[in-house]
PDB file of N, CA and C in Angstrom:
ATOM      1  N   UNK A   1       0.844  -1.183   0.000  1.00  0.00           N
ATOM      2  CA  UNK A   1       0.000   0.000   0.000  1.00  0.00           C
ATOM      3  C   UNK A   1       0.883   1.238   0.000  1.00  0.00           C
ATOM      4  N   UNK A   2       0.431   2.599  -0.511  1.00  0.00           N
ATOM      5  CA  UNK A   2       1.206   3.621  -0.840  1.00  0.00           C
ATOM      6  C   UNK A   2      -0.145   4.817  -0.355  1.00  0.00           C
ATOM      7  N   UNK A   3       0.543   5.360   0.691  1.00  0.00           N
ATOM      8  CA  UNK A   3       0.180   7.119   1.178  1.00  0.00           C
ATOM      9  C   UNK A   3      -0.398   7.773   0.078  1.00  0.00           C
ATOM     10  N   UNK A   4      -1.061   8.313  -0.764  1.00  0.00           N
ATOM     11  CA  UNK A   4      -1.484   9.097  -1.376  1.00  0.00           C
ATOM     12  C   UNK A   4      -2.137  10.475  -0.526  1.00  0.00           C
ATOM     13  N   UNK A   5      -1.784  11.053  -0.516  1.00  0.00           N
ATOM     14  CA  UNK A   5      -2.213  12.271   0.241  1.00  0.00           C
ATOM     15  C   UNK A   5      -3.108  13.586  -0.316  1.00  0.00           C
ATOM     16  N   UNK A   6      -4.280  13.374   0.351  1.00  0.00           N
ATOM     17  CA  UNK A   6      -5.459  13.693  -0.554  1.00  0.00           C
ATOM     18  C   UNK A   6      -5.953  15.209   0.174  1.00  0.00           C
ATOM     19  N   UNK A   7      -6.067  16.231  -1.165  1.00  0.00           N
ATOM     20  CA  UNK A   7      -6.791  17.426  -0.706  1.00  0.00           C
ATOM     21  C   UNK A   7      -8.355  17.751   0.013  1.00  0.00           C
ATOM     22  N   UNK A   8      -8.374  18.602   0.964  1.00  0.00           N
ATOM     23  CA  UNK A   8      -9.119  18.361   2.185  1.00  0.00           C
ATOM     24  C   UNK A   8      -9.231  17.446   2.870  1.00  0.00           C
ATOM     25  N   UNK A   9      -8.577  16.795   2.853  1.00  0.00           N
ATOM     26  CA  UNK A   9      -8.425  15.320   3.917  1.00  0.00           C
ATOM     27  C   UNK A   9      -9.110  15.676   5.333  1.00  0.00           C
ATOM     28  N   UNK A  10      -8.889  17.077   5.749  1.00  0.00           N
ATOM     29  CA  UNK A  10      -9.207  17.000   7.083  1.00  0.00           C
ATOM     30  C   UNK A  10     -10.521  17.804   7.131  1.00  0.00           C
ATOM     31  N   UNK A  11     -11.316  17.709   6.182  1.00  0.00           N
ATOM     32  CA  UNK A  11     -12.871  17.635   6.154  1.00  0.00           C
ATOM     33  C   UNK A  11     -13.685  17.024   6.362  1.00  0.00           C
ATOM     34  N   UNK A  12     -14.886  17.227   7.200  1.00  0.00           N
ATOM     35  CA  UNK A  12     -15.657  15.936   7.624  1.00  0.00           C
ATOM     36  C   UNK A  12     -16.261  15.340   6.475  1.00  0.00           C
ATOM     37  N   UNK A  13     -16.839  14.472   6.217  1.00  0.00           N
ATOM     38  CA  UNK A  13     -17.575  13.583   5.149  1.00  0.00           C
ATOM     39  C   UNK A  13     -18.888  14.187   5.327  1.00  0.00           C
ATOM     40  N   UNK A  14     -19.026  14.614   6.033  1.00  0.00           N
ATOM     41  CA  UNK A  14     -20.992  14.676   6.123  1.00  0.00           C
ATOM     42  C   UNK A  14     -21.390  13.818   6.772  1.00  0.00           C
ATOM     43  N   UNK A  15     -21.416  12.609   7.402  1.00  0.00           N
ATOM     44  CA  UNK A  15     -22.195  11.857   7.655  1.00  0.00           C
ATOM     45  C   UNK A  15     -22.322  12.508   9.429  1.00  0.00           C
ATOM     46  N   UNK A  16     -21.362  12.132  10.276  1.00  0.00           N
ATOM     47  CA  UNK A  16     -21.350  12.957  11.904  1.00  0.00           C
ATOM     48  C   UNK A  16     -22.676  12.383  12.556  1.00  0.00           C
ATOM     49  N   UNK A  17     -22.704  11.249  12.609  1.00  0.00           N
ATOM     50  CA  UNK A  17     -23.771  10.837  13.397  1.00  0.00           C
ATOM     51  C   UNK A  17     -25.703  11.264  13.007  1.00  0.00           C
ATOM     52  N   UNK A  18     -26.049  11.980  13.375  1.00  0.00           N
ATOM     53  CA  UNK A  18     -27.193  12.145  12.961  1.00  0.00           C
ATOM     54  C   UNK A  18     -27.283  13.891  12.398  1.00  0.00           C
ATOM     55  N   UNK A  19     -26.291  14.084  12.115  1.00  0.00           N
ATOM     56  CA  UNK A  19     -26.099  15.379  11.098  1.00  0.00           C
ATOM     57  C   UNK A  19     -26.433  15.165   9.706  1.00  0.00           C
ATOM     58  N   UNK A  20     -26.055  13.891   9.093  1.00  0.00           N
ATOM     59  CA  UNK A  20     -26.767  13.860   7.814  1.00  0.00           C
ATOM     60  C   UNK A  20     -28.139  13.513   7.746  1.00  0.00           C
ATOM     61  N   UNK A  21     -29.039  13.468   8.655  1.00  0.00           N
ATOM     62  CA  UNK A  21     -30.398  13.031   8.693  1.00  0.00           C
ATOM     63  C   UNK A  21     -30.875  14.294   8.875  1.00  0.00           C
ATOM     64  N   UNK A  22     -30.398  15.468   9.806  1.00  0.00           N
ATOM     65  CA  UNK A  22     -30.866  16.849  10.032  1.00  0.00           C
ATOM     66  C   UNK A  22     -30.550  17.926   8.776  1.00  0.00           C
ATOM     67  N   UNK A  23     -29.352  17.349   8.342  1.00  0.00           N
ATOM     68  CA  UNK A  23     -29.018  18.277   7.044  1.00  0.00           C
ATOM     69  C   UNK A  23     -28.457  17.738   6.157  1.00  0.00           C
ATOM     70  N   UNK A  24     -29.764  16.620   5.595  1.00  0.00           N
ATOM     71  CA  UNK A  24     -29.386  16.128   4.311  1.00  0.00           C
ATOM     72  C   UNK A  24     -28.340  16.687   2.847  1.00  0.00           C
ATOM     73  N   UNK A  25     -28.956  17.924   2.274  1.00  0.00           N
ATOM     74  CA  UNK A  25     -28.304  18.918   1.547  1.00  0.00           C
ATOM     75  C   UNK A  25     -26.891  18.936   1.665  1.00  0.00           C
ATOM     76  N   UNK A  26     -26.485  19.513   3.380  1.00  0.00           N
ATOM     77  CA  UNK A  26     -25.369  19.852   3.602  1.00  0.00           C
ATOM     78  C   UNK A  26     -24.622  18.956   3.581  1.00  0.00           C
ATOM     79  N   UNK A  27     -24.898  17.541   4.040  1.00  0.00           N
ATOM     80  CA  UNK A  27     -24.165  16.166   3.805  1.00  0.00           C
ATOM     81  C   UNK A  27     -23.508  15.598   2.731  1.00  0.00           C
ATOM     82  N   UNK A  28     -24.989  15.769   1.743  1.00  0.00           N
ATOM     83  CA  UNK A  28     -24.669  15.172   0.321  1.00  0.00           C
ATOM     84  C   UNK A  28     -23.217  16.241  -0.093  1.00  0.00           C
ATOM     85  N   UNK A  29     -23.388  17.331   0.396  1.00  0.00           N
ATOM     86  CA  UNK A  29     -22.485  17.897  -0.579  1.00  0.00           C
ATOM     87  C   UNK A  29     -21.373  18.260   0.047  1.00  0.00           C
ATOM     88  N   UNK A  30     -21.046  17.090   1.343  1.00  0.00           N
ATOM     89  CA  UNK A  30     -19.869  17.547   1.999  1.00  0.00           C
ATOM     90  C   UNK A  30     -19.168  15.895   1.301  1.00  0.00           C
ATOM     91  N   UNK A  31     -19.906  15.180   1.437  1.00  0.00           N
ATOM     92  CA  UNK A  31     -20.137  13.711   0.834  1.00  0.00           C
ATOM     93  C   UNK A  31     -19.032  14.292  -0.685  1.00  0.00           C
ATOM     94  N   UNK A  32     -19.458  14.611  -1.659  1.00  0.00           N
ATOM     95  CA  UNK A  32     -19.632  14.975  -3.068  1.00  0.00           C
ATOM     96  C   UNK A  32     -17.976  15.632  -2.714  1.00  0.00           C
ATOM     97  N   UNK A  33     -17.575  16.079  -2.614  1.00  0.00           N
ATOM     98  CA  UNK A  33     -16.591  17.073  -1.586  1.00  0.00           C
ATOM     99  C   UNK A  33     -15.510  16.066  -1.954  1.00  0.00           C
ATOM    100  N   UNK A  34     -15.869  15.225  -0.695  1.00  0.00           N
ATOM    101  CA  UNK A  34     -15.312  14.132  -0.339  1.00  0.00           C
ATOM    102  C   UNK A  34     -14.382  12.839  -1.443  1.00  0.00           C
ATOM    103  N   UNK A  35     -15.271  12.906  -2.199  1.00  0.00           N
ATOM    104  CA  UNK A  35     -15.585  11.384  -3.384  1.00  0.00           C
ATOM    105  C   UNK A  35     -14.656  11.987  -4.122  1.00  0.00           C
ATOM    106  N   UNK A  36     -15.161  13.519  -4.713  1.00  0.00           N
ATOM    107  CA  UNK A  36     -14.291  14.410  -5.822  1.00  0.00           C
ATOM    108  C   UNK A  36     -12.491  14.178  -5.273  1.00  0.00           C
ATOM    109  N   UNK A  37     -12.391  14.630  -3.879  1.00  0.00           N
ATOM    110  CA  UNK A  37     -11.125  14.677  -3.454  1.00  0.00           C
ATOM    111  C   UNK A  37     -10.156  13.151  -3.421  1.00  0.00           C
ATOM    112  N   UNK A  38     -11.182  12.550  -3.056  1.00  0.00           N
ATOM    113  CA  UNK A  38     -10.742  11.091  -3.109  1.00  0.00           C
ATOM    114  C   UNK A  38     -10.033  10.733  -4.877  1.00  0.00           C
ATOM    115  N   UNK A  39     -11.360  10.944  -5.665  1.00  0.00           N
ATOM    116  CA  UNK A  39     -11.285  10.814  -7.148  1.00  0.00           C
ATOM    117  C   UNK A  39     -10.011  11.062  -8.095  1.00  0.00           C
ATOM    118  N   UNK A  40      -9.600  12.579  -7.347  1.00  0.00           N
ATOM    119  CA  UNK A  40      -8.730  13.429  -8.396  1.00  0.00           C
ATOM    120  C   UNK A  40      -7.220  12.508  -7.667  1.00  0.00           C
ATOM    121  N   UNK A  41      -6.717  11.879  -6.531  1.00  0.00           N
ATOM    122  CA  UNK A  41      -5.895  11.625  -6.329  1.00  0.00           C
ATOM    123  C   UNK A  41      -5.427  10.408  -7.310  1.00  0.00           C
ATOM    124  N   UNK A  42      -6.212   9.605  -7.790  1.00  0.00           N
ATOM    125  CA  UNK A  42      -6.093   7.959  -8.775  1.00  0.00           C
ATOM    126  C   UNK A  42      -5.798   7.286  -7.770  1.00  0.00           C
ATOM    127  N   UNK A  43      -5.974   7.566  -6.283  1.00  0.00           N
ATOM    128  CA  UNK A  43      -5.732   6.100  -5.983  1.00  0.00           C
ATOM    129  C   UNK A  43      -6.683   5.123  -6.077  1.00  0.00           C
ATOM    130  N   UNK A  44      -6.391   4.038  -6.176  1.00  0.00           N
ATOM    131  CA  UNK A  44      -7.129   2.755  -5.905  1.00  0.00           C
ATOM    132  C   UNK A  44      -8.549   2.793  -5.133  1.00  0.00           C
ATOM    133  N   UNK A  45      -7.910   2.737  -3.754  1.00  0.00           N
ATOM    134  CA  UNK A  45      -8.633   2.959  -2.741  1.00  0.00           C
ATOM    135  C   UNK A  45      -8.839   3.423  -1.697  1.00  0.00           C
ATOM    136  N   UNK A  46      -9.738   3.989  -1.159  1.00  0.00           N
ATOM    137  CA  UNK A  46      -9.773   4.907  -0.095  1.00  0.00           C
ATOM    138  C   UNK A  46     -10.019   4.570   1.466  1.00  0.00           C
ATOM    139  N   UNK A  47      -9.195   4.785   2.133  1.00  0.00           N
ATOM    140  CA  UNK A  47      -9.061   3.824   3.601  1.00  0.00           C
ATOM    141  C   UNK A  47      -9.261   4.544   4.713  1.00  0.00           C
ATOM    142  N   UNK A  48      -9.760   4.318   5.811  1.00  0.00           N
ATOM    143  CA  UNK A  48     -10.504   4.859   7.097  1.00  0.00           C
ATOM    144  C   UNK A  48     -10.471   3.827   7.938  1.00  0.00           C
ATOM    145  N   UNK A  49     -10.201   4.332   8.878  1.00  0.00           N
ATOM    146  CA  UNK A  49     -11.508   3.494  10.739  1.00  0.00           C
ATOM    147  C   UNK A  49     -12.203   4.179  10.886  1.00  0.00           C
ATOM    148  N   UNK A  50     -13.540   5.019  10.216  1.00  0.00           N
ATOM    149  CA  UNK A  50     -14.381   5.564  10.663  1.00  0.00           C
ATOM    150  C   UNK A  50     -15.793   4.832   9.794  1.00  0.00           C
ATOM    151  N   UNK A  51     -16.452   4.230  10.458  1.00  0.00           N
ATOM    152  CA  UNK A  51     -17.490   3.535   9.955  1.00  0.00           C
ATOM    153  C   UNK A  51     -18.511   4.083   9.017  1.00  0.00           C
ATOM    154  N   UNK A  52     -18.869   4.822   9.561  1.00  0.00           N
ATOM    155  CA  UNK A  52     -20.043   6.065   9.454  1.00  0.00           C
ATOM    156  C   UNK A  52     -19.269   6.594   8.120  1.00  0.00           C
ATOM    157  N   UNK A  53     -17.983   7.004   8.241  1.00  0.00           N
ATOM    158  CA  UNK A  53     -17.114   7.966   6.918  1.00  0.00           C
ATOM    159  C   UNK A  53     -17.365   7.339   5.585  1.00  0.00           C
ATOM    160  N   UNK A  54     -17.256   6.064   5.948  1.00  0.00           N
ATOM    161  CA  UNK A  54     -16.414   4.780   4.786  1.00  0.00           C
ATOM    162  C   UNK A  54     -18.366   4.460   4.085  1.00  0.00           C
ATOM    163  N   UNK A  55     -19.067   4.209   4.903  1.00  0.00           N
ATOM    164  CA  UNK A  55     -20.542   4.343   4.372  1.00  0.00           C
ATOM    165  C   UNK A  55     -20.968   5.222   3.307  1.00  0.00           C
ATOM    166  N   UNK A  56     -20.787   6.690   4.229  1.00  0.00           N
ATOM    167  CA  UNK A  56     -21.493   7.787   3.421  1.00  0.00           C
ATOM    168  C   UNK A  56     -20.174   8.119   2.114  1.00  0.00           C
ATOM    169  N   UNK A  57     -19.016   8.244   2.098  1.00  0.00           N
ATOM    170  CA  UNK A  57     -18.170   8.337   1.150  1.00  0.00           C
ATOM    171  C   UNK A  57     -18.570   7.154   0.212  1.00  0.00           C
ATOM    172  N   UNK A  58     -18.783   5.986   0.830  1.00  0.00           N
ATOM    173  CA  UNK A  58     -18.987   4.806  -0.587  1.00  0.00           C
ATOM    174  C   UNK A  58     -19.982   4.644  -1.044  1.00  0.00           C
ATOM    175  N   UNK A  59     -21.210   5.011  -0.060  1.00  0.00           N
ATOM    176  CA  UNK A  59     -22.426   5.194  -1.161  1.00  0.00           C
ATOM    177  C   UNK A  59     -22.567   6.347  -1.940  1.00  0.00           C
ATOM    178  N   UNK A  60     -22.062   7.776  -1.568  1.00  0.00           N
ATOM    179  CA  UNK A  60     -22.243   8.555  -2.286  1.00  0.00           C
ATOM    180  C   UNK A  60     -21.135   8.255  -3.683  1.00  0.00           C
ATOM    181  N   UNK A  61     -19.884   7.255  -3.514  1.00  0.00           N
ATOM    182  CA  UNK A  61     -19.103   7.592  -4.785  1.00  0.00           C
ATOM    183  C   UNK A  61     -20.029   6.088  -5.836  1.00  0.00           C
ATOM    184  N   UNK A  62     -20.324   5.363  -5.162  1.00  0.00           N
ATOM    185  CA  UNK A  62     -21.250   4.422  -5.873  1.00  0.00           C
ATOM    186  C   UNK A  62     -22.836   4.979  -6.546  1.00  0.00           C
ATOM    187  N   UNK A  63     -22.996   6.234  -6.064  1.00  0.00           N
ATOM    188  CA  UNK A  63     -24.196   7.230  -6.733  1.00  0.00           C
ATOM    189  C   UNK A  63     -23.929   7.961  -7.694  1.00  0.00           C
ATOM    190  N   UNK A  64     -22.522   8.221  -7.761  1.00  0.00           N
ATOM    191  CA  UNK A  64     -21.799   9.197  -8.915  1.00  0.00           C
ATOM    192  C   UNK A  64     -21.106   8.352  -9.641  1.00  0.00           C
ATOM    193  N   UNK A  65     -20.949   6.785  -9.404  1.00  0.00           N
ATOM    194  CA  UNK A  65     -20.239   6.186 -10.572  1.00  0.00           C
ATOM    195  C   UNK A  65     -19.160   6.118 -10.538  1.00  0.00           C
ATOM    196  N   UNK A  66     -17.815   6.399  -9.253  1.00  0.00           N
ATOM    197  CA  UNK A  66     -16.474   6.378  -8.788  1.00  0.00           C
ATOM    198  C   UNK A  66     -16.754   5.074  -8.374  1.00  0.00           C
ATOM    199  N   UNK A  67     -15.454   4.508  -8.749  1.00  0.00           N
ATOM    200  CA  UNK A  67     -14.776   2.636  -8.606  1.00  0.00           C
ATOM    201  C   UNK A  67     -14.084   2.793  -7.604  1.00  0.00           C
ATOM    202  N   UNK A  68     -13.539   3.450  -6.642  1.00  0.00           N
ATOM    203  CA  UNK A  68     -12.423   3.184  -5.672  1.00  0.00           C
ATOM    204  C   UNK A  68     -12.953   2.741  -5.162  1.00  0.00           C
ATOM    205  N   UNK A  69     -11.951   1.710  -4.126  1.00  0.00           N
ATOM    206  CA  UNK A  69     -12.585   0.956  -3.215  1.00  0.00           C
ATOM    207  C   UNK A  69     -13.013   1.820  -2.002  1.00  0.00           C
ATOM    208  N   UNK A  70     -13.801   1.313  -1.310  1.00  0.00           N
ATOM    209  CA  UNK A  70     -13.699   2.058   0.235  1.00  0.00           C
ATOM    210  C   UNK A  70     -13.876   0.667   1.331  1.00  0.00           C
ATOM    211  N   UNK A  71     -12.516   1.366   2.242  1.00  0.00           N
ATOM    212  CA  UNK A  71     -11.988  -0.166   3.040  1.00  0.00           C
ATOM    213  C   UNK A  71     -11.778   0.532   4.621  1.00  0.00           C
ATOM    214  N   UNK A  72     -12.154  -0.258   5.155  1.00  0.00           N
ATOM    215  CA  UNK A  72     -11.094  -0.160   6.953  1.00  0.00           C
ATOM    216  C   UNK A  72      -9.837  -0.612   6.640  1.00  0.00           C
ATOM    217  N   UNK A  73      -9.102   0.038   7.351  1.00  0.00           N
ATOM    218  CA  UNK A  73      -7.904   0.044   7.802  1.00  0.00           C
ATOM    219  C   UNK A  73      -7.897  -1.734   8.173  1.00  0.00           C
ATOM    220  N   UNK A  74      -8.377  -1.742   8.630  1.00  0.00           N
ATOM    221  CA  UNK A  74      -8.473  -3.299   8.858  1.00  0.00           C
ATOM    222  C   UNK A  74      -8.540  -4.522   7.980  1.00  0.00           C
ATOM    223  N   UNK A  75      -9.497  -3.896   7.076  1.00  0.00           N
ATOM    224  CA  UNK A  75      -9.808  -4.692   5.553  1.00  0.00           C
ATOM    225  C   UNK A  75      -8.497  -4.971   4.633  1.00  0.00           C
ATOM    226  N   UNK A  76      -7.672  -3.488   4.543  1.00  0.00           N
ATOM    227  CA  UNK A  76      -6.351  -3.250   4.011  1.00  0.00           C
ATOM    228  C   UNK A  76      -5.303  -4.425   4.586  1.00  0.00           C
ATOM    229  N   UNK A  77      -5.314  -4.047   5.903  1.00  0.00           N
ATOM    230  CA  UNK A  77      -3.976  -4.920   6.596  1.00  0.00           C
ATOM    231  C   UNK A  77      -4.357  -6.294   6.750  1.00  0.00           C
ATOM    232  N   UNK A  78      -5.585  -6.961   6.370  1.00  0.00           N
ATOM    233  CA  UNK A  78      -6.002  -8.226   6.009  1.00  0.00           C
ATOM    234  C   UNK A  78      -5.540  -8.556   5.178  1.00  0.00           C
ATOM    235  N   UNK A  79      -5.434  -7.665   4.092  1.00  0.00           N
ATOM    236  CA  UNK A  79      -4.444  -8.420   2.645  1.00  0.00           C
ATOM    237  C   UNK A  79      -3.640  -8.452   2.518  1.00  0.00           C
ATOM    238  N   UNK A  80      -2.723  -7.991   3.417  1.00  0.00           N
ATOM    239  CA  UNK A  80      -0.738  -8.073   3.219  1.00  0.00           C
ATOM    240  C   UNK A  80      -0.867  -9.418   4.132  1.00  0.00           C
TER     241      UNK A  80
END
């Protein structure tokens, strides 16, 4: 596996517990944010321990038609 170091990284995803249920809008398009930033890097796949992150980032990039994977940290270090 290889670091790719991705712009806004330290933006929330939108999802925050029950913040994307109160502000759908604002989610999707922190979501959208998210996928784009992920997107423009080419990596493969996109890796987290945040449950909630790895959800709303992979369904929203599976709504727009982005292939990266979305994995736990855990999922990753299962395959080496």
């Amino acid at each position: 596996a290889e670091y790719v170091p991705m712009r806004l990284a330290e933006q929330c995803c939108g999802f925050r517990g029950s913040f994307s249920v109160r502000y759908p809008e604002i989610s999707a398009a922190l979501a959208s944010d998210k996928v784009r930033c992920v997107a423009e890097t080419g990596a493969a796949a996109v890796v987290s321990t945040d449950a909630g992150c790895l959800m709303n980032i992979g369904g929203r990039a599976r709504r727009v038609g982005e292939k990266f994977e979305v994995l736990h940290l855990a999922e990753l270090l299962e395959r080496r």
